[in-house]
C-alpha atoms as a PDB file:
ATOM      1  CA  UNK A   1      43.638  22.944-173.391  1.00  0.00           C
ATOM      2  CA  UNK A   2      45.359  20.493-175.500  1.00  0.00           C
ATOM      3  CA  UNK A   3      43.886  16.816-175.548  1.00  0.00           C
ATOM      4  CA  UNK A   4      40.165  16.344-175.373  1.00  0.00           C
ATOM      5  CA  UNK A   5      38.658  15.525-172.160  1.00  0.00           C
ATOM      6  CA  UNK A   6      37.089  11.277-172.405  1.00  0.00           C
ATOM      7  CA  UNK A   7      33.668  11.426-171.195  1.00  0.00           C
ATOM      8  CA  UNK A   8      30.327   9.185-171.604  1.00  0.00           C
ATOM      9  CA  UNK A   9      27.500  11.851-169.885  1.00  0.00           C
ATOM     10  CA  UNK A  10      27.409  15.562-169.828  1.00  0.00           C
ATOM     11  CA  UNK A  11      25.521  17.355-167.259  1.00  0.00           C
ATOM     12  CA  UNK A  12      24.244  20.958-167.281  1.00  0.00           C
ATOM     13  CA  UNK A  13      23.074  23.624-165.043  1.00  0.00           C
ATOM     14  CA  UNK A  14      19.452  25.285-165.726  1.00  0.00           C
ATOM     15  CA  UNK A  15      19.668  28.883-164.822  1.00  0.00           C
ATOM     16  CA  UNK A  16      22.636  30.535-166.497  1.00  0.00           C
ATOM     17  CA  UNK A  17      23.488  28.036-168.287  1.00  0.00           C
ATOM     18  CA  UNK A  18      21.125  26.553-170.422  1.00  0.00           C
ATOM     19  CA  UNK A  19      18.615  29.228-169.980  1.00  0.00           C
ATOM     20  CA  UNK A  20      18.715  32.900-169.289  1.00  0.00           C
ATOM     21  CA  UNK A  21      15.988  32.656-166.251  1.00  0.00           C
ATOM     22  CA  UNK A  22      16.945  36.233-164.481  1.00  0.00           C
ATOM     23  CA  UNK A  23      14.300  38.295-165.819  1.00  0.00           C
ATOM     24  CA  UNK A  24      11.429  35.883-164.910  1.00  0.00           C
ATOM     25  CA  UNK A  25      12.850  35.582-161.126  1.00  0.00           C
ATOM     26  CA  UNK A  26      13.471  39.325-160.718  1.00  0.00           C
ATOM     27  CA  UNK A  27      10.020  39.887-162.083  1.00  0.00           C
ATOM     28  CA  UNK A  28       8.239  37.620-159.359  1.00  0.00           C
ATOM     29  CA  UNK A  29      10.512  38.816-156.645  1.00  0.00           C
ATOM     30  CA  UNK A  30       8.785  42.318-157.376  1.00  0.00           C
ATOM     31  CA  UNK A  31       5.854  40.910-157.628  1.00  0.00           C
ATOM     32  CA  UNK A  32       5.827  39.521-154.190  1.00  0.00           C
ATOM     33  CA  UNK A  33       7.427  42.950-153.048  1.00  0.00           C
ATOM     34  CA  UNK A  34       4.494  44.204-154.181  1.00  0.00           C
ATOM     35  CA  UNK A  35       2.021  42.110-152.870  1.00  0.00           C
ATOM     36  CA  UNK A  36       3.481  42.417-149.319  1.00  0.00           C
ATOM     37  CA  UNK A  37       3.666  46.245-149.485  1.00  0.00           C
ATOM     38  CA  UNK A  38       7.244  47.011-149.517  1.00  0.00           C
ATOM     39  CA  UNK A  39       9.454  48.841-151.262  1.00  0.00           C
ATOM     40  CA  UNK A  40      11.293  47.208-155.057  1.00  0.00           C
ATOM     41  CA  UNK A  41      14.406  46.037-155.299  1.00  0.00           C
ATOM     42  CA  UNK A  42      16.710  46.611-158.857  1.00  0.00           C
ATOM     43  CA  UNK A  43      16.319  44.093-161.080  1.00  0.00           C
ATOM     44  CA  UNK A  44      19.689  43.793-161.519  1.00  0.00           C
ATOM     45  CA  UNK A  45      20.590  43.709-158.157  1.00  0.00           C
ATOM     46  CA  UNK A  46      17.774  40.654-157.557  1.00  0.00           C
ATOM     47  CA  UNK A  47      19.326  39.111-160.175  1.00  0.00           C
ATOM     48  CA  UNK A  48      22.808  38.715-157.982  1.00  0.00           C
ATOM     49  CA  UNK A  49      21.039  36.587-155.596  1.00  0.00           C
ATOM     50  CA  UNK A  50      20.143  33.726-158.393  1.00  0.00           C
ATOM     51  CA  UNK A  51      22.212  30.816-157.830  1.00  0.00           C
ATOM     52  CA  UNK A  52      21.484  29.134-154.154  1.00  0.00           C
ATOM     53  CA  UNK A  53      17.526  28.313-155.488  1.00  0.00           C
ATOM     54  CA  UNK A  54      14.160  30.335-155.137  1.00  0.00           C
ATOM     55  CA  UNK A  55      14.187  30.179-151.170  1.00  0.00           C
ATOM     56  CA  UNK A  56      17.725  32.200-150.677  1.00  0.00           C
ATOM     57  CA  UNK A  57      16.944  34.923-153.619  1.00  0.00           C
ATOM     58  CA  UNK A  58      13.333  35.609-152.038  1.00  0.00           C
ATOM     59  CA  UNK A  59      15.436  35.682-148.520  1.00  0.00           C
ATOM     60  CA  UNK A  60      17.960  38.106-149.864  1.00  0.00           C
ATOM     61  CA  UNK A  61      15.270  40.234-151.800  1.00  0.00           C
ATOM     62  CA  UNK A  62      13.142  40.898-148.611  1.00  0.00           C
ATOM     63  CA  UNK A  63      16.818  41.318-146.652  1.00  0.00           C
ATOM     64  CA  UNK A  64      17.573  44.049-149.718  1.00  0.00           C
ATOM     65  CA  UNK A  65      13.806  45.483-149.574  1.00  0.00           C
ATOM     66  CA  UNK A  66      13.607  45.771-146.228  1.00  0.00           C
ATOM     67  CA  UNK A  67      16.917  46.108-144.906  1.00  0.00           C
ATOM     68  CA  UNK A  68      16.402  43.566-141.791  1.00  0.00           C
ATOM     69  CA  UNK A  69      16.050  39.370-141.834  1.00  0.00           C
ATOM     70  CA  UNK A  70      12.978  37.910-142.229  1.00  0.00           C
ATOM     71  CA  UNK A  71      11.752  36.271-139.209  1.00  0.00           C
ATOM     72  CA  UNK A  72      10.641  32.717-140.182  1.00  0.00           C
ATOM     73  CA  UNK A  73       6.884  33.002-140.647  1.00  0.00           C
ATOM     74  CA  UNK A  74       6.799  36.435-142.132  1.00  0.00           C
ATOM     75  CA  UNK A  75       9.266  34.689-144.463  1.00  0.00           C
ATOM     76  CA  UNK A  76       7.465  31.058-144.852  1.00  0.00           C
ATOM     77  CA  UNK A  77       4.036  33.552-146.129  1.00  0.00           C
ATOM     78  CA  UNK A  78       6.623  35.505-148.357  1.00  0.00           C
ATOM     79  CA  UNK A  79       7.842  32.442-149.905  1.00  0.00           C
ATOM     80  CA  UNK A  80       4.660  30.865-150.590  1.00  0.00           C
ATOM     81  CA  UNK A  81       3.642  34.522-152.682  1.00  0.00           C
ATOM     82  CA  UNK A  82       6.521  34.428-154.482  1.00  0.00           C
ATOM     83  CA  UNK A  83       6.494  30.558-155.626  1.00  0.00           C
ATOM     84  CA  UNK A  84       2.778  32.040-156.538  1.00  0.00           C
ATOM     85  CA  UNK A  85       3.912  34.648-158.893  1.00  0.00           C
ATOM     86  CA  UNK A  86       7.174  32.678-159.936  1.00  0.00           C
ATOM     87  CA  UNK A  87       4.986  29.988-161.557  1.00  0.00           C
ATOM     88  CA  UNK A  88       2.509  32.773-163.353  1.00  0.00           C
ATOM     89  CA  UNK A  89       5.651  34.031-165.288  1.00  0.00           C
ATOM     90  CA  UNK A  90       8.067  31.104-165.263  1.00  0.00           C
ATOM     91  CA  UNK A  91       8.975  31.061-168.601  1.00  0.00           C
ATOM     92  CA  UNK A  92       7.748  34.638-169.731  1.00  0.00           C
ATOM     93  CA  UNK A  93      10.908  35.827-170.651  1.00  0.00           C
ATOM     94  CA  UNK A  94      13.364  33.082-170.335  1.00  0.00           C
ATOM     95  CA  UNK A  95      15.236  32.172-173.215  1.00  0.00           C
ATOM     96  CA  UNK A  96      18.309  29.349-174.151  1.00  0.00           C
ATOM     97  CA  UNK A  97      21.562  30.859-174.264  1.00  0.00           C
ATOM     98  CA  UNK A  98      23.665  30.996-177.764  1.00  0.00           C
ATOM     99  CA  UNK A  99      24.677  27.855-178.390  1.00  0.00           C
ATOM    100  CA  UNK A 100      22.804  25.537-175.951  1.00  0.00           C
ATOM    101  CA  UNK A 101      20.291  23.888-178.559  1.00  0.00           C
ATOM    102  CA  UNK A 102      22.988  23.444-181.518  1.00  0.00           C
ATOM    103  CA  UNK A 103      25.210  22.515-178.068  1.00  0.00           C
ATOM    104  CA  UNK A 104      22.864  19.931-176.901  1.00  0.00           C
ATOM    105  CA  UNK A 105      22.049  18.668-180.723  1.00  0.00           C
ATOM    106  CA  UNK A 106      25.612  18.013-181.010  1.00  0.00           C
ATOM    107  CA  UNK A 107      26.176  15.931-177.681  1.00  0.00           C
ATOM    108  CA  UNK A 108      23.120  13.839-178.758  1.00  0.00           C
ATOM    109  CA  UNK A 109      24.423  13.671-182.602  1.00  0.00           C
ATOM    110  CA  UNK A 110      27.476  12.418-180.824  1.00  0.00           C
ATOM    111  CA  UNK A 111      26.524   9.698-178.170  1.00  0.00           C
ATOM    112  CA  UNK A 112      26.426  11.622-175.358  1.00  0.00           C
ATOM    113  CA  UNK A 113      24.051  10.800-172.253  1.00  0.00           C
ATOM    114  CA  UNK A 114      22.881  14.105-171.009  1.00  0.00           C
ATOM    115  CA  UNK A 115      21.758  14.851-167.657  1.00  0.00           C
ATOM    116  CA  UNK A 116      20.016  18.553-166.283  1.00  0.00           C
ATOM    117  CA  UNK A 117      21.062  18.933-162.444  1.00  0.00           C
ATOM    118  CA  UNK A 118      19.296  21.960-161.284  1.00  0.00           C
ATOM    119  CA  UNK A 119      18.912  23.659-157.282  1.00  0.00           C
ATOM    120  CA  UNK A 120      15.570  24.708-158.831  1.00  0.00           C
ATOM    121  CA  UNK A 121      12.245  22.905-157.757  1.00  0.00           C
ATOM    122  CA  UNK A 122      10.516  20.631-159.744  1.00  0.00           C
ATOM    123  CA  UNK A 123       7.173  22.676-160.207  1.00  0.00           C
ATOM    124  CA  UNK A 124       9.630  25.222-161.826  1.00  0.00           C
ATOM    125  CA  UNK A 125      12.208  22.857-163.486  1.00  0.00           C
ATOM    126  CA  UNK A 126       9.659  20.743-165.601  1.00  0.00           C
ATOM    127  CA  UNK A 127       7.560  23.540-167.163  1.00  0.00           C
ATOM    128  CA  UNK A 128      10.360  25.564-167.707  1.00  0.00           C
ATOM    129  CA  UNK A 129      12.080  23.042-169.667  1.00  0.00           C
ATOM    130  CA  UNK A 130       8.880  22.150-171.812  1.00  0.00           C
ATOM    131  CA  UNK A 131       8.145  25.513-172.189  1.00  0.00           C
ATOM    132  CA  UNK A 132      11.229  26.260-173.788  1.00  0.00           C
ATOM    133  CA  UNK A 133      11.451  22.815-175.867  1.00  0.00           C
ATOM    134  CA  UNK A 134      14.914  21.360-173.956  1.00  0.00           C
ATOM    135  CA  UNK A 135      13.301  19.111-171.826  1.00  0.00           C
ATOM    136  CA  UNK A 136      13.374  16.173-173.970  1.00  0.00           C
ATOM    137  CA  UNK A 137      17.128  16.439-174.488  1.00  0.00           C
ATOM    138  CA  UNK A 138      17.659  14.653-170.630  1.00  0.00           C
ATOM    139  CA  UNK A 139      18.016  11.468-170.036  1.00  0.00           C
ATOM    140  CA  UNK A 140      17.130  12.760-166.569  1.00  0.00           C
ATOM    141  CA  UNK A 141      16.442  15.629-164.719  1.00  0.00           C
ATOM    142  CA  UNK A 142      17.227  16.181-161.169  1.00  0.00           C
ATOM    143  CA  UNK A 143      15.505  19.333-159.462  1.00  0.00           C
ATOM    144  CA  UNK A 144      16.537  20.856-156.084  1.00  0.00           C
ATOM    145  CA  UNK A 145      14.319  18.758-154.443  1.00  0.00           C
ATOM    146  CA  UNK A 146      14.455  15.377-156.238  1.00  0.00           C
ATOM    147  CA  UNK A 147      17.021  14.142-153.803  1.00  0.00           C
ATOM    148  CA  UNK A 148      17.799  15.059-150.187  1.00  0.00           C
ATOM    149  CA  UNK A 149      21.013  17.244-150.918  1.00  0.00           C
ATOM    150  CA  UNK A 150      21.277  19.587-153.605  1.00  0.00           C
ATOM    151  CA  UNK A 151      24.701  21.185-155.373  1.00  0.00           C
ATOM    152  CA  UNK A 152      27.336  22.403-153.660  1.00  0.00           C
ATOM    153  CA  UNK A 153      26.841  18.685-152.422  1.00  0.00           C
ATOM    154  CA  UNK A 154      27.731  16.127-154.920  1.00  0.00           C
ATOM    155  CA  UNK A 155      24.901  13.997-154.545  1.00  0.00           C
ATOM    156  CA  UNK A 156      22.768  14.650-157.132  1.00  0.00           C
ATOM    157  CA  UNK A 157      26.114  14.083-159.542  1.00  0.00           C
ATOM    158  CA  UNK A 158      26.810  10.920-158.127  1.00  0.00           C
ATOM    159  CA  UNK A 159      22.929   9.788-158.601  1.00  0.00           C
ATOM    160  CA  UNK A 160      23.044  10.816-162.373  1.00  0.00           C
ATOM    161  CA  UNK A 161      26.355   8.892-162.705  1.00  0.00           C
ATOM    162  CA  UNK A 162      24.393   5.691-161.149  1.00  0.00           C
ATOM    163  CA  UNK A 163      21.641   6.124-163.381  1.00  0.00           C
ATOM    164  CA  UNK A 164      24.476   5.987-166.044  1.00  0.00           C
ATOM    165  CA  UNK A 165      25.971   3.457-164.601  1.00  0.00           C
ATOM    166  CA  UNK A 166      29.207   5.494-165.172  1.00  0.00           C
ATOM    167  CA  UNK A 167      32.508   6.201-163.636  1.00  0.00           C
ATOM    168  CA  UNK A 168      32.544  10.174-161.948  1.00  0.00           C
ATOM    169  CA  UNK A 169      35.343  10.480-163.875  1.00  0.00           C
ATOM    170  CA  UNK A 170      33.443  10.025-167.231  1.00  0.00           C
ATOM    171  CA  UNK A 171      31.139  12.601-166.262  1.00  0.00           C
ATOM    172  CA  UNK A 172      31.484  16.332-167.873  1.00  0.00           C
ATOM    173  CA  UNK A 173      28.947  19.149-165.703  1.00  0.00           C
ATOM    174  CA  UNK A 174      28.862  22.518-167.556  1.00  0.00           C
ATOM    175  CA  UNK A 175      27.645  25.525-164.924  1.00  0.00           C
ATOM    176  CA  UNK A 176      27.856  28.906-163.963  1.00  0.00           C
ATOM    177  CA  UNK A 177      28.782  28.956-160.719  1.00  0.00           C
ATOM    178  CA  UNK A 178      30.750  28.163-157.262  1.00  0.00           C
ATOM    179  CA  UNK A 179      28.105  25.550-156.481  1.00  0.00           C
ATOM    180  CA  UNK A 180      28.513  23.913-159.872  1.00  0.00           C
ATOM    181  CA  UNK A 181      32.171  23.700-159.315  1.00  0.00           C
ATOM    182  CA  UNK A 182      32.413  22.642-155.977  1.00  0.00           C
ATOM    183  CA  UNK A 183      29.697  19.959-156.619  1.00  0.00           C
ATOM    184  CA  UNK A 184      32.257  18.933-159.680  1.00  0.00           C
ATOM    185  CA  UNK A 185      35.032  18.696-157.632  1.00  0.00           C
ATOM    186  CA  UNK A 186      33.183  16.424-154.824  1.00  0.00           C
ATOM    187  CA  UNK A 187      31.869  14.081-156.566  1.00  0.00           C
ATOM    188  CA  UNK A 188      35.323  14.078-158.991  1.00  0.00           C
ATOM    189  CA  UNK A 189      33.786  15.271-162.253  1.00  0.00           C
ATOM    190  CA  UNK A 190      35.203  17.625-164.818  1.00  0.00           C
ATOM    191  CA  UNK A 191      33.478  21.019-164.671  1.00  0.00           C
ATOM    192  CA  UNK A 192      33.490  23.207-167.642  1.00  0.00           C
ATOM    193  CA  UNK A 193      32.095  27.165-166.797  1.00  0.00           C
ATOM    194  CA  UNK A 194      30.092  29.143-168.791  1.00  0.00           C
ATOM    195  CA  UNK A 195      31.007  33.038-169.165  1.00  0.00           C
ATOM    196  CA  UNK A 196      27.818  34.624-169.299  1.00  0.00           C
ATOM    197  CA  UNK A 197      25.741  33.167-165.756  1.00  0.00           C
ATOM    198  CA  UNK A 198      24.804  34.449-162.456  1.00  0.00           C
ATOM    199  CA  UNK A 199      27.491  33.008-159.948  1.00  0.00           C
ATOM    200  CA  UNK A 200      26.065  35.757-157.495  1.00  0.00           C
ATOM    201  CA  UNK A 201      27.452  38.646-159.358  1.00  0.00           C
ATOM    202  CA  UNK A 202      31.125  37.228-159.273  1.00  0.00           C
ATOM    203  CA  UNK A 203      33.721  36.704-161.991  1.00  0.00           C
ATOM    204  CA  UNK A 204      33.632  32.799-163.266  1.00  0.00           C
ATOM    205  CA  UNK A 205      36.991  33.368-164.820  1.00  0.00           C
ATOM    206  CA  UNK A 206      37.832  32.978-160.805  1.00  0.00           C
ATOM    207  CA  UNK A 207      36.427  29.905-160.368  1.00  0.00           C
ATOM    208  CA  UNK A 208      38.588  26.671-160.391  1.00  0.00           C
ATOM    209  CA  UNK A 209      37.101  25.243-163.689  1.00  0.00           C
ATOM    210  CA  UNK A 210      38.767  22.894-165.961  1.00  0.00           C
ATOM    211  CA  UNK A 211      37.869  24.872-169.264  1.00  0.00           C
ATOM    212  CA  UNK A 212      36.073  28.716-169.823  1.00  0.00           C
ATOM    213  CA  UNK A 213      33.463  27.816-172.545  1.00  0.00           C
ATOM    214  CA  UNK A 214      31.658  30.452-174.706  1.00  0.00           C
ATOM    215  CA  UNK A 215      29.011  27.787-175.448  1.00  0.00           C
ATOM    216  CA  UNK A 216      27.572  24.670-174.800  1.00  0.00           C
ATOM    217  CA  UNK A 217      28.775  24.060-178.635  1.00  0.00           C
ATOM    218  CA  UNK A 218      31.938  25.240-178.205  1.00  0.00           C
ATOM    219  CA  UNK A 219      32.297  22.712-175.160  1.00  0.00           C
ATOM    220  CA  UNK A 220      31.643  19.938-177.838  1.00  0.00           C
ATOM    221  CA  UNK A 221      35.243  21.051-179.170  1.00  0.00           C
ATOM    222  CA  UNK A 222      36.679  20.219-175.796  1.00  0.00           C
ATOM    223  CA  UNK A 223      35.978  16.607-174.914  1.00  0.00           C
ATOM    224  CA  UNK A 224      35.595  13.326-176.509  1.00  0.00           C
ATOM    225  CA  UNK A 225      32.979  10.344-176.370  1.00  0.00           C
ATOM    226  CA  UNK A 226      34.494   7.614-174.093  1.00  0.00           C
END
């Protein structure tokens, strides 16, 4: 990439790309596994289901368990004892990324608004990001269900760029994923991609991103304050 990108507000993704959340959501997918009597599911392979919120990877880790879909109440009870156990260990092992804090020091350092636009619930959004001391970086902080559409839909991008009071197109989102991209692209943001998130197990080199970043600091190399 040649000329820096003009933006006034950056916006990130939670899980997989400011924090590394996998371990903590595998653990209380087990945990419910447990609970209901059936049989584990890989770590690993729970952690391919991140991405869509808490609702579709405790769908797809019953699905996995169990081999069969849910039917709605069994699921409804199962959700309930996972949200139970996801909130006992929501920031056991969850950590920042390389390169997020110095990332998100430098933004501030340099004038940028910054905005967290997560699919993950507030009663999991908010501790998390205390627990882990980022939380004070946002300007705001817009959880799955702060709004009545979530990413892929650009919705909560185009409320952050309100609350701005900013053009889309001076708006930077740095993600992990197809929904972070196709959100991007809807509301007419730039969308940077992280290397090293969930994306549901897929390549992001594949994904239609304006820039591959190592880093939330290396993105600072990539754009501009407008």
């Amino acid at each position: 990439m040649g000329n820096r990108i003009p933006v006034s507000a950056v916006m990130v993704d939670l899980d997989g790309t400011l924090l590394d959340t996998a371990q903590d959501l595998a653990t209380a997918a087990n945990l419910m596994l447990d609970e209901l009597g059936l049989a584990k599911v890989d770590d690993e392979k729970i952690k391919t289901f991140i991405g869509k919120g808490v609702a579709n990877l405790a769908k797809k880790t019953l699905e996995a368990s169990t081999g069969s879909v849910p039917e709605d109440a069994y699921f409804d009870s199962a959700l309930e004892i996972y949200e139970k156990h996801y909130l006992e260990v929501v920031s056991k092992d969850s950590r920042p990324y390389p390169g997020v804090v110095e990332g998100l020091q430098a933004m501030k350092a340099q004038g940028y608004r910054l905005a967290c636009i997560t699919n993950k619930v507030a009663k999991f959004t908010l501790p998390l990001l205390k627990d882990t001391g980022l939380h004070d970086y946002f300007e705001i902080i817009l959880s799955g269900d702060s709004l009545p559409k979530k990413k892929p839909d650009p919705m909560p991008l185009l409320h952050a760029c309100n609350h701005f009071g900013i053009e889309p197109s001076a708006m930077l989102l740095i993600g992990d994923s197809i929904n972070d991209v196709q959100a991007a692209r809807a509301a007419g943001c730039a969308i940077f991609v992280v290397p090293y998130g969930y994306n549901e197990g897929n390549d992001p080199r594949e994904l239609d991103s304006d820039a591959l970043v190592e880093s939330l600091l290396d993105a600072t190399r990539l754009i501009v304050k407008s």
